[in-house]
Structures are given as C-alpha cells and as structure tokens.
PDB file of N, CA and C in Angstrom:
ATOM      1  N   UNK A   1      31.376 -38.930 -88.542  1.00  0.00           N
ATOM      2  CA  UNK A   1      32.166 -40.134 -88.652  1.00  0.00           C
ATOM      3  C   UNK A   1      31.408 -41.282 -87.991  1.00  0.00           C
ATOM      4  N   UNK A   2      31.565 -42.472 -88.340  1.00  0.00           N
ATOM      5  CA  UNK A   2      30.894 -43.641 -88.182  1.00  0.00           C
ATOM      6  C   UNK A   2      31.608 -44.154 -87.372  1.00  0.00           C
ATOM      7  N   UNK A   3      31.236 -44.462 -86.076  1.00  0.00           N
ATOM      8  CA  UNK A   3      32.182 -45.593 -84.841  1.00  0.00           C
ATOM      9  C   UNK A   3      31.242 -46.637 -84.673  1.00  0.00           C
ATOM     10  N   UNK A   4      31.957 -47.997 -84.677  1.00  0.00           N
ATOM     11  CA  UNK A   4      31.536 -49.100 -83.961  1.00  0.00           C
ATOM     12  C   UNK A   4      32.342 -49.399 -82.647  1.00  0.00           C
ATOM     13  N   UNK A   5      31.570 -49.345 -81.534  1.00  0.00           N
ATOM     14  CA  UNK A   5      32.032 -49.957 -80.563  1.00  0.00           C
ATOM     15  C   UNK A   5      31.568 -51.430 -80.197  1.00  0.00           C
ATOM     16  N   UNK A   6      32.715 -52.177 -80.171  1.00  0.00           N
ATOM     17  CA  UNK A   6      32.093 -53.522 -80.051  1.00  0.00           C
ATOM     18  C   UNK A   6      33.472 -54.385 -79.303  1.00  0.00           C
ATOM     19  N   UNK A   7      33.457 -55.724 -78.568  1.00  0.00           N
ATOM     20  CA  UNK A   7      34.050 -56.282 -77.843  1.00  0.00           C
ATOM     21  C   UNK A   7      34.163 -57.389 -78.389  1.00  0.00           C
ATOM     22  N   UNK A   8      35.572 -58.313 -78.804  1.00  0.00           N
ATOM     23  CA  UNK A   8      35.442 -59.578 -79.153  1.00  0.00           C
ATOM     24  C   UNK A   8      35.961 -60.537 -78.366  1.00  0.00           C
ATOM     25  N   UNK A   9      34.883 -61.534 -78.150  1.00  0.00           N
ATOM     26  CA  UNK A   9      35.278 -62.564 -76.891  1.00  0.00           C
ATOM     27  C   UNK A   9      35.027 -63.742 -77.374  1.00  0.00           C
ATOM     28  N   UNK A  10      35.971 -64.477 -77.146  1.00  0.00           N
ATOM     29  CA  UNK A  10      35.801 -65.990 -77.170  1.00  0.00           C
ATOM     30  C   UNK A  10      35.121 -66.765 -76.308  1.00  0.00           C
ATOM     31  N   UNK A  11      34.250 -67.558 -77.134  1.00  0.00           N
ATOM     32  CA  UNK A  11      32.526 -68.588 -76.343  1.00  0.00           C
ATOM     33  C   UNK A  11      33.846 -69.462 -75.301  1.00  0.00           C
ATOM     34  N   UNK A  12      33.251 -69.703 -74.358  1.00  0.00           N
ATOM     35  CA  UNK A  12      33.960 -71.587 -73.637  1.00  0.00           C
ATOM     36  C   UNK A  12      33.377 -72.428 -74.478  1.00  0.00           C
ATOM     37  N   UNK A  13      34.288 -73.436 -74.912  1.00  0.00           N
ATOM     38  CA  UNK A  13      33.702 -74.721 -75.613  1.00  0.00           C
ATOM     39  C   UNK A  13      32.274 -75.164 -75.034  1.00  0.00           C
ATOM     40  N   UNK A  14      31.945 -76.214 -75.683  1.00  0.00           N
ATOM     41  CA  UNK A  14      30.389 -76.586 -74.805  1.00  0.00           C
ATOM     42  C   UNK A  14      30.478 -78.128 -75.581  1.00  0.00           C
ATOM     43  N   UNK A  15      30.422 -79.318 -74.593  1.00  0.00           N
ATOM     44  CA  UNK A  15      30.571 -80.279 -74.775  1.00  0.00           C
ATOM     45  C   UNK A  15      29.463 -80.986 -75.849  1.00  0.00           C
ATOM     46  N   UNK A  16      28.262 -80.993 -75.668  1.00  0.00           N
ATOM     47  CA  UNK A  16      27.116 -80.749 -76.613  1.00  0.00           C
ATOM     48  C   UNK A  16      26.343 -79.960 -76.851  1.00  0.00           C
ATOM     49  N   UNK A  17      25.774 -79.523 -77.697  1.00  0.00           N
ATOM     50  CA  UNK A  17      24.654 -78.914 -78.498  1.00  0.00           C
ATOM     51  C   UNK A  17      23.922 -78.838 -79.365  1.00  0.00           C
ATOM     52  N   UNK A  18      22.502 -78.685 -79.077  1.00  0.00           N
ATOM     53  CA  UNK A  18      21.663 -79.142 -80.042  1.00  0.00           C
ATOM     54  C   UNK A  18      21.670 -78.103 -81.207  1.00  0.00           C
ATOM     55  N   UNK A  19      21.324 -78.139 -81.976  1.00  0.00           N
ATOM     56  CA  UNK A  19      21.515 -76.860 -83.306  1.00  0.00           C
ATOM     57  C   UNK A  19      20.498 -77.239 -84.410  1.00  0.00           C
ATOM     58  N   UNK A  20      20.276 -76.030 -84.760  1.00  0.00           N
ATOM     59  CA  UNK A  20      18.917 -75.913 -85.628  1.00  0.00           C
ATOM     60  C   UNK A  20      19.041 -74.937 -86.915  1.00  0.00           C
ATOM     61  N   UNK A  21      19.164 -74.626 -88.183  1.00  0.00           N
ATOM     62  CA  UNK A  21      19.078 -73.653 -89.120  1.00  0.00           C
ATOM     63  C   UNK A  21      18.143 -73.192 -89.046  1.00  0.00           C
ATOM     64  N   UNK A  22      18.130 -71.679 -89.132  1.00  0.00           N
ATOM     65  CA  UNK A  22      16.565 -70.926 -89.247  1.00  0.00           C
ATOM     66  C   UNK A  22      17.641 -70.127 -90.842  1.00  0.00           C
ATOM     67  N   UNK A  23      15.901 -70.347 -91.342  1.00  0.00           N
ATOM     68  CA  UNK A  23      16.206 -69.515 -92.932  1.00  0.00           C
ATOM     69  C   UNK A  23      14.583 -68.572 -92.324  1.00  0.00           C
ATOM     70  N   UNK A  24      15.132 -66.686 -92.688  1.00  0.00           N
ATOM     71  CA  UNK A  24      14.332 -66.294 -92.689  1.00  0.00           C
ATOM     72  C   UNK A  24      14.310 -65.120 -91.794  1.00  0.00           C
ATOM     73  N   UNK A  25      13.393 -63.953 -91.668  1.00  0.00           N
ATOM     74  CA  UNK A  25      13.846 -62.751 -90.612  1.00  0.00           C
ATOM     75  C   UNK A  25      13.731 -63.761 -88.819  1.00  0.00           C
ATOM     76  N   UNK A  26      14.348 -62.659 -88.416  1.00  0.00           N
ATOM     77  CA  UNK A  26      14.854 -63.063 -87.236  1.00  0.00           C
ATOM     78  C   UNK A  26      13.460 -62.826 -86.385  1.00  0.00           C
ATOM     79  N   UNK A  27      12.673 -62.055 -87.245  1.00  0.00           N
ATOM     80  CA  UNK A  27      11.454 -61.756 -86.052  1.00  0.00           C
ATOM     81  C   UNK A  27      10.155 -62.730 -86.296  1.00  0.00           C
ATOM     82  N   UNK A  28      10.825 -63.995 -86.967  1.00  0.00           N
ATOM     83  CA  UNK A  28      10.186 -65.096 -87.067  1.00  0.00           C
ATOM     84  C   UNK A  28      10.616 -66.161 -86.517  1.00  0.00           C
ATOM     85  N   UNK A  29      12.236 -66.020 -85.599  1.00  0.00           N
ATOM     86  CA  UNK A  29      12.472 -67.028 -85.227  1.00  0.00           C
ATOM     87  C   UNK A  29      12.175 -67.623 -83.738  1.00  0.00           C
ATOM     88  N   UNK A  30      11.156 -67.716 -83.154  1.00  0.00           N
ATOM     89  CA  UNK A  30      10.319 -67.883 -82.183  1.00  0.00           C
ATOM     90  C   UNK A  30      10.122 -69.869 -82.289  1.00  0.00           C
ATOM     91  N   UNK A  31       9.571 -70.262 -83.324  1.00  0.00           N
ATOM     92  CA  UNK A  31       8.560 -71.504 -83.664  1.00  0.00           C
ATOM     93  C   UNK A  31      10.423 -72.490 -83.686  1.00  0.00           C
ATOM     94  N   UNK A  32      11.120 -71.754 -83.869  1.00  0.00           N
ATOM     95  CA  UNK A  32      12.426 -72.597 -84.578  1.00  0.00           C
ATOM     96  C   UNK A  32      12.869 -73.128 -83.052  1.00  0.00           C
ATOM     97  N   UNK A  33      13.582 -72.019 -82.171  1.00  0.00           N
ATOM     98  CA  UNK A  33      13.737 -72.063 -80.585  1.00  0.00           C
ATOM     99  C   UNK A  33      12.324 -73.009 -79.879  1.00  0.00           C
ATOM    100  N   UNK A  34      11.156 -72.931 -80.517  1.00  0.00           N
ATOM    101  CA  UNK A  34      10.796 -74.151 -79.658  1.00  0.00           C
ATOM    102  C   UNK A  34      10.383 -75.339 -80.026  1.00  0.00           C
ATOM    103  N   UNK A  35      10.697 -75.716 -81.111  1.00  0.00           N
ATOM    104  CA  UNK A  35      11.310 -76.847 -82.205  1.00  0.00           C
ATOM    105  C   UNK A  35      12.480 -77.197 -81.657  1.00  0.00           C
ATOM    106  N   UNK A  36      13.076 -76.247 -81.306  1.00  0.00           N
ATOM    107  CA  UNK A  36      14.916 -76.750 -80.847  1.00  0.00           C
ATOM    108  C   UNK A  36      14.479 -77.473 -79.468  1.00  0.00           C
ATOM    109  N   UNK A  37      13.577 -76.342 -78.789  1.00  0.00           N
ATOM    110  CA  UNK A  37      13.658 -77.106 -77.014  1.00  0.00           C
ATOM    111  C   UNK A  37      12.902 -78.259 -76.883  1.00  0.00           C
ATOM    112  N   UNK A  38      11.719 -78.098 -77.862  1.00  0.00           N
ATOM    113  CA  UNK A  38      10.903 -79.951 -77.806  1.00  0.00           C
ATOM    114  C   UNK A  38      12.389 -81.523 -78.613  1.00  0.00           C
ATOM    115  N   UNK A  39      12.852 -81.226 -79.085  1.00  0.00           N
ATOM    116  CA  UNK A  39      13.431 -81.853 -79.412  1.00  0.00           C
ATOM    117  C   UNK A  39      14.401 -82.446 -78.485  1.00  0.00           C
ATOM    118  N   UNK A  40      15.172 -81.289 -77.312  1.00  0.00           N
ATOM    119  CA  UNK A  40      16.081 -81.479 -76.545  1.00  0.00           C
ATOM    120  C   UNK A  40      15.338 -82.024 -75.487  1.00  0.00           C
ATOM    121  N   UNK A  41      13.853 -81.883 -75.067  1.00  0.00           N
ATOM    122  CA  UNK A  41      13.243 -82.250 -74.139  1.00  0.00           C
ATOM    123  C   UNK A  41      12.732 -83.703 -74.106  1.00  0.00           C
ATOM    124  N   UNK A  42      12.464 -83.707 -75.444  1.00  0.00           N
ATOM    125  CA  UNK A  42      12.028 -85.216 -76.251  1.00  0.00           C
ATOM    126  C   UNK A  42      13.104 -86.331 -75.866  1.00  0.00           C
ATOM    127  N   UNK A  43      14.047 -85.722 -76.364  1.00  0.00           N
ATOM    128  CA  UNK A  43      15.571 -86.833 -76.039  1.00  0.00           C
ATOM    129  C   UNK A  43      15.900 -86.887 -75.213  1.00  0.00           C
ATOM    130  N   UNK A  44      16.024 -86.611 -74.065  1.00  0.00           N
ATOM    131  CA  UNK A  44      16.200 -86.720 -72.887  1.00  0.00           C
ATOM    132  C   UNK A  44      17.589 -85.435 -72.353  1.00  0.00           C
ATOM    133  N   UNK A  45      17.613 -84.533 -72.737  1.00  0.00           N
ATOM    134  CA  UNK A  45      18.444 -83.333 -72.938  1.00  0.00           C
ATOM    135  C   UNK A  45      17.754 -82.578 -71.598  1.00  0.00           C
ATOM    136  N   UNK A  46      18.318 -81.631 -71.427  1.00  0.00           N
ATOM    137  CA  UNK A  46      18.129 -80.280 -70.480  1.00  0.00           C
ATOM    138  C   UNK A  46      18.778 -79.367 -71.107  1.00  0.00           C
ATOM    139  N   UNK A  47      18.852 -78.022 -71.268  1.00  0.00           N
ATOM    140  CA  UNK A  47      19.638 -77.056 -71.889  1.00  0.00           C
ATOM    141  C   UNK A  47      20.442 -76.121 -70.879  1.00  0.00           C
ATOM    142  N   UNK A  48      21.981 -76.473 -71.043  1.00  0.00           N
ATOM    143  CA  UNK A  48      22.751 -76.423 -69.932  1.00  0.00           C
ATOM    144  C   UNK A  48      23.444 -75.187 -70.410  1.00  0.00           C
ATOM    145  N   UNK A  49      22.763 -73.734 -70.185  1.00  0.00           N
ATOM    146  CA  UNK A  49      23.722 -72.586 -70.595  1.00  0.00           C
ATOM    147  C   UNK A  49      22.897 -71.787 -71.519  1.00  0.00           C
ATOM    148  N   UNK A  50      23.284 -70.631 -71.889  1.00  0.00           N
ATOM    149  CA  UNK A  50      22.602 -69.392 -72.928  1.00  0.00           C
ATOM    150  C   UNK A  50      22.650 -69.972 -73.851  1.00  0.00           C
ATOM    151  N   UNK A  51      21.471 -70.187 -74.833  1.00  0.00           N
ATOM    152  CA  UNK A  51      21.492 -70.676 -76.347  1.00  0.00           C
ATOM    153  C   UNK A  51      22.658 -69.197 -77.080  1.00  0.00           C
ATOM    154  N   UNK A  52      22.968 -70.141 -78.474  1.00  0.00           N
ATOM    155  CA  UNK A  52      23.860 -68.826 -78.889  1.00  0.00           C
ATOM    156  C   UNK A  52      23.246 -68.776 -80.517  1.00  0.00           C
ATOM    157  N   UNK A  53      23.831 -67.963 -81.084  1.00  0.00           N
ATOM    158  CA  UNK A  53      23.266 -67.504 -82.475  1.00  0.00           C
ATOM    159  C   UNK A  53      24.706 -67.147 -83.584  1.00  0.00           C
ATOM    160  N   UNK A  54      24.823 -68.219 -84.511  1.00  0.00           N
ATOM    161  CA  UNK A  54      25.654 -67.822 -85.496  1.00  0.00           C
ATOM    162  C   UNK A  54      24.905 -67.122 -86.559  1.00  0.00           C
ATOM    163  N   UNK A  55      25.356 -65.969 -86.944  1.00  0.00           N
ATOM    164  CA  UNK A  55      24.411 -65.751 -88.174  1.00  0.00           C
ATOM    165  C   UNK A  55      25.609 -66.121 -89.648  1.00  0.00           C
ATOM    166  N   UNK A  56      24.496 -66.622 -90.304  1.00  0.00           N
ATOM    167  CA  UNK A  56      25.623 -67.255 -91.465  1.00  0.00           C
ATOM    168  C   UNK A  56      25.293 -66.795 -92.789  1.00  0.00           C
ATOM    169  N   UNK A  57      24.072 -66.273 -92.804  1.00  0.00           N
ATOM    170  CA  UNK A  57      24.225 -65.417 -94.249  1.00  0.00           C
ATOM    171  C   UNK A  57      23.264 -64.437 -93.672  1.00  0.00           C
ATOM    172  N   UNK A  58      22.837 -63.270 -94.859  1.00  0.00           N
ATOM    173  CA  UNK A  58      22.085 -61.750 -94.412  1.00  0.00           C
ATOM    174  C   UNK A  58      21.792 -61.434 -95.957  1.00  0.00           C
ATOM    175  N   UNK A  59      21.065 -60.628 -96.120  1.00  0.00           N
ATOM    176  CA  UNK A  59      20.837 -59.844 -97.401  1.00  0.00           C
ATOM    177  C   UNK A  59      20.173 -59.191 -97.330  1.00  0.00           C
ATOM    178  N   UNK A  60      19.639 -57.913 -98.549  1.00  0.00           N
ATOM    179  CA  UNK A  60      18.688 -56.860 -98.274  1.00  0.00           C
ATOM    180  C   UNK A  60      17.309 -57.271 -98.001  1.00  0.00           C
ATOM    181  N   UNK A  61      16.925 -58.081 -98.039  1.00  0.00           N
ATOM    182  CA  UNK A  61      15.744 -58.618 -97.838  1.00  0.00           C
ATOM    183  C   UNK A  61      15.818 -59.802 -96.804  1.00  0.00           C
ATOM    184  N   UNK A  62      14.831 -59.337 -95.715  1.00  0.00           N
ATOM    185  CA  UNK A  62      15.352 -60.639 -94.905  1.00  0.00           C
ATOM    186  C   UNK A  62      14.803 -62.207 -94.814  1.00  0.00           C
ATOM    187  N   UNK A  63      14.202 -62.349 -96.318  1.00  0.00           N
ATOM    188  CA  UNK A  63      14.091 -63.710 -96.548  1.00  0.00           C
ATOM    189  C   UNK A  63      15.295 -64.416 -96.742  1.00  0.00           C
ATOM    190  N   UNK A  64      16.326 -63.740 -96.603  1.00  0.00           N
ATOM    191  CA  UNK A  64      17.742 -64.725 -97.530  1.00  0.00           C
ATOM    192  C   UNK A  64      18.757 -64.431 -95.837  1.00  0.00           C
ATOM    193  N   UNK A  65      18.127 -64.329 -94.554  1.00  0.00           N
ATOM    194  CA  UNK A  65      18.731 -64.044 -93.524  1.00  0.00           C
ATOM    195  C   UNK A  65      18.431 -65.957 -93.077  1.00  0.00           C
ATOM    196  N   UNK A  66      20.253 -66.156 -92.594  1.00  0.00           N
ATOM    197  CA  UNK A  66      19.893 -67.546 -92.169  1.00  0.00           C
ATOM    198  C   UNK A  66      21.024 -67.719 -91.104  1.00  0.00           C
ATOM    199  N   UNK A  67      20.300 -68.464 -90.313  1.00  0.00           N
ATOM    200  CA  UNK A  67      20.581 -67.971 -88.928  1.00  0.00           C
ATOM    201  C   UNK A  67      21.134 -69.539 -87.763  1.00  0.00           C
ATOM    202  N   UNK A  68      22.397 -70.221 -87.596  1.00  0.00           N
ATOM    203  CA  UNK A  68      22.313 -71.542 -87.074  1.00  0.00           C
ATOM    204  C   UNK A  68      22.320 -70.834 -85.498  1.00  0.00           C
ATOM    205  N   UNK A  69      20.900 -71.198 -84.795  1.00  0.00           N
ATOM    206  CA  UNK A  69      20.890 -71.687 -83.397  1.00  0.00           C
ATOM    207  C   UNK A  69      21.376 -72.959 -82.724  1.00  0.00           C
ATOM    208  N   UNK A  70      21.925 -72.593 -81.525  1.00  0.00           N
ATOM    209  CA  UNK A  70      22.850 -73.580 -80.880  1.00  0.00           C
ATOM    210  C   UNK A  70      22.401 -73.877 -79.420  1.00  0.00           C
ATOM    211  N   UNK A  71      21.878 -74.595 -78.838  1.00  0.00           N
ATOM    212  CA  UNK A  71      21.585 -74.412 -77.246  1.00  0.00           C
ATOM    213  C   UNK A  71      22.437 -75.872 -76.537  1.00  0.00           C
ATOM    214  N   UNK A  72      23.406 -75.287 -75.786  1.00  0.00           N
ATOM    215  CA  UNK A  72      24.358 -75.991 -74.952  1.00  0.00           C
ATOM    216  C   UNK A  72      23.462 -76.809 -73.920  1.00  0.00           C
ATOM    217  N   UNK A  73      23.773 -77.935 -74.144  1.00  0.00           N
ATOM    218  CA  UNK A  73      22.540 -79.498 -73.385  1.00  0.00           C
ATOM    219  C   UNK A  73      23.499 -80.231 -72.592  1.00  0.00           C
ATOM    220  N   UNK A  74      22.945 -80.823 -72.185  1.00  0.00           N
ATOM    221  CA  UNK A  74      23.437 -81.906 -71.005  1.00  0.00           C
ATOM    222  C   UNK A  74      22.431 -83.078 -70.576  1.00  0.00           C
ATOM    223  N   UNK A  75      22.613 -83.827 -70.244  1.00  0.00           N
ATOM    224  CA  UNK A  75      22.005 -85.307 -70.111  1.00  0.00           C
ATOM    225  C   UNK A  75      20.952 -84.787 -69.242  1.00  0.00           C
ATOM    226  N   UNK A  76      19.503 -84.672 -69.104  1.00  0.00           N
ATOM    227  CA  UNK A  76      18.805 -84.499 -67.985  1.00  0.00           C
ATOM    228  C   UNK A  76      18.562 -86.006 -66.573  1.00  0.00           C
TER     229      UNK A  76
END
C-alpha cells in the first residue's frame, strides 16, 4: 500500500516579494535564484526570510516543469 505522509501549513503573509518564473527542470534552477538576488540587490532590497517555491505546472518530461520563485525582501 502506498502512504503519503505529509503536513499542511499555512506560509505568514510577507509584505513584499520579489518573484521570478523558472520554466524548466529544477536542477537548472540555480542561474534563476541568482537573477532573482542581483535584482533584489540592484534595487535596493535585502531578502528578509526563506525564499519559497510554488510549483505551477510539471509533466513527464521536465522541460514543461515551471516553477514561480518568491524571496520575501525588505528595504535594505
């Protein structure tokens, strides 16, 4: 028999965040996360908290895996 054990918790809001789409496997998403942090660093941002990961689509092939990153910022 097949068990998932898993826990569902609700995020705390987060007043801003920067966010980025990654299209593509996940073991490419490296260049995207520091695209996200030059950008937040550029603008005058700090990244205030654990970046988080929606995944918003998947398929058998993980070119069609697309992925919105989120990293919770604050005014530096």
């Amino acid at each position: 028999m097949l068990r998932h054990d898993f826990t569902v918790v609700d995020l705390p809001p987060v007043e801003h965040a920067a966010t980025l789409v990654h299209q593509g496997p996940m073991d490419e998403v490296m260049p995207a996360y520091e695209a996200l942090a030059r950008w937040v660093a550029a603008n005058g941002w700090v990244a205030a908290g654990s970046a988080r990961e929606l995944y918003l689509a998947a398929g058998p092939d993980c070119v069609a895996e697309v992925t919105e990153l989120q990293q919770p910022i604050a005014r530096g």
